[in-house]
Protein backbone atom coordinates (compact mmCIF):
# COMPACT_ATOMS: atom_id res chain seq x y z
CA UNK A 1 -22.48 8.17 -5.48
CA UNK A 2 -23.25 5.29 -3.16
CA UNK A 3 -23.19 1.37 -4.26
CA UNK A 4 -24.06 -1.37 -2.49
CA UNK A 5 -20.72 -4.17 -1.99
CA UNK A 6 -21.80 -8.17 -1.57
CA UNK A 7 -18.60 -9.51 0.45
CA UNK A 8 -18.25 -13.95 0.16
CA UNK A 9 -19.98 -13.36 3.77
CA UNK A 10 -22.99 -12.57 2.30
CA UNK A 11 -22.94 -9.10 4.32
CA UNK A 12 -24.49 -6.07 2.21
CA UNK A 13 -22.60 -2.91 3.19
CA UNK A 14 -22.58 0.83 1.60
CA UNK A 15 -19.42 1.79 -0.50
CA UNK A 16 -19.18 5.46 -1.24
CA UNK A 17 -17.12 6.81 -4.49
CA UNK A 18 -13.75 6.62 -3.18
CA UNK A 19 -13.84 4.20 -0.67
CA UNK A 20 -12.33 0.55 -0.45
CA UNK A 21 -13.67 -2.63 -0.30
CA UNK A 22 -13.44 -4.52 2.50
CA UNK A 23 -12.97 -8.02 1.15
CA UNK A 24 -13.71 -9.63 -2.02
CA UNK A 25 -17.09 -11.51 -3.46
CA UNK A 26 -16.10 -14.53 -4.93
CA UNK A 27 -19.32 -14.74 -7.00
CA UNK A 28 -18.35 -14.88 -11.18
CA UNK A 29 -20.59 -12.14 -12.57
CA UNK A 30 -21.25 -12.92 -16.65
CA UNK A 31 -19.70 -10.51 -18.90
CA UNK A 32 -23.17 -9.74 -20.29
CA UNK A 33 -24.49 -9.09 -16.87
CA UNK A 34 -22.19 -6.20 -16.29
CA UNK A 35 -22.76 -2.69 -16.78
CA UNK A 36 -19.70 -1.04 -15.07
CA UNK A 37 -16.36 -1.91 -13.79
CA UNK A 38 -14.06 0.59 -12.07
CA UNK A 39 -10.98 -0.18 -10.20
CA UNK A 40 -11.20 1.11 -6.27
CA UNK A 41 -8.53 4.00 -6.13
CA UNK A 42 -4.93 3.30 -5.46
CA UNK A 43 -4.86 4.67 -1.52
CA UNK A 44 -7.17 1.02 -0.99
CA UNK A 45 -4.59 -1.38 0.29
CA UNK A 46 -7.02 -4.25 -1.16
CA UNK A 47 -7.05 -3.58 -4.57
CA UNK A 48 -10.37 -4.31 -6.30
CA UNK A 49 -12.42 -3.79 -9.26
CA UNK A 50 -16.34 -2.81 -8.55
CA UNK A 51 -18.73 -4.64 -10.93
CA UNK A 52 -21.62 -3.57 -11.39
CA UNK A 53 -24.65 -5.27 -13.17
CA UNK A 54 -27.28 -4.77 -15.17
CA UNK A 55 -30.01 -5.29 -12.04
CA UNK A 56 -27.86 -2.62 -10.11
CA UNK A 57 -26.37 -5.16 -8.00
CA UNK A 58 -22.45 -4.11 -7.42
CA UNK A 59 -19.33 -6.58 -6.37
CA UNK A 60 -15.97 -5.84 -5.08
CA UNK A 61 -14.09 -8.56 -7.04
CA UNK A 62 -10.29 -9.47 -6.77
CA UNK A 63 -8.77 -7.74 -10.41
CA UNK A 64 -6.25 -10.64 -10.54
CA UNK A 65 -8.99 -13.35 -11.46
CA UNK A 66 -8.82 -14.62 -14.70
CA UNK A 67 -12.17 -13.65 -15.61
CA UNK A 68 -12.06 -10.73 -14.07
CA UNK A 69 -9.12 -9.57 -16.31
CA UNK A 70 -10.77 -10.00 -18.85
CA UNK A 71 -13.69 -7.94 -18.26
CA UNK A 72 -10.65 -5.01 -17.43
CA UNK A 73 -9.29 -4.92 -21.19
CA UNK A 74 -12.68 -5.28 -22.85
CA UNK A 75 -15.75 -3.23 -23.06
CA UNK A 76 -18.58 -4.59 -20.89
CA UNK A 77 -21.56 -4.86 -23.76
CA UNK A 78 -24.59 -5.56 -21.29
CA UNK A 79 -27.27 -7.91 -22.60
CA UNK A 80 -30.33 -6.64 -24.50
CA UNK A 81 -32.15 -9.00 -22.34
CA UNK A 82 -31.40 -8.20 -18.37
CA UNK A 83 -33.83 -11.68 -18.16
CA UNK A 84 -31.37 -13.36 -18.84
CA UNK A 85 -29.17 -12.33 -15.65
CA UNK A 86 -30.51 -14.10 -12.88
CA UNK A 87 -31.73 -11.63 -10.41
CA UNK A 88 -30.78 -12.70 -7.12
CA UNK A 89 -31.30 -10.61 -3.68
């Protein structure tokens, strides 16, 4: 499986199922924007969750946010209406 990360530098790299993320996005991704969050595996030394949305865009985002937390303990229900995520490149 191959994703595509969006680090704070704006840099688009290739993450591959098990790999790490090299730094974290700092961009707040709405809970009904989200399709998928998994946590990178626990050899990264820079733990991270990877959010992905409903436009297929994915994140590595730091798990100890507060808003990112919550997005951990609850089931991401992605919006009927992917419209209303802004799609941005």
């Amino acid at each position: 499986m191959c994703c595509l990360c969006h680090i704070s530098a704006g840099t688009q790299l290739s993450l591959h199922k098990g790999e790490c993320c090299p730094g974290h996005d700092r961009k707040h991704v709405p809970k009904h924007c989200v399709a998928r969050v998994v946590m990178t595996s626990n050899e990264c030394k820079l733990k991270s969750m990877i959010i992905t949305t409903v436009h297929n865009k994915t994140f590595c985002i730091d798990p100890k946010l507060d808003w990112a937390k919550k997005l951990r303990f609850t089931n991401a229900s992605p919006t009927s209406n992917p419209k209303k995520c802004l799609k941005k490149p």
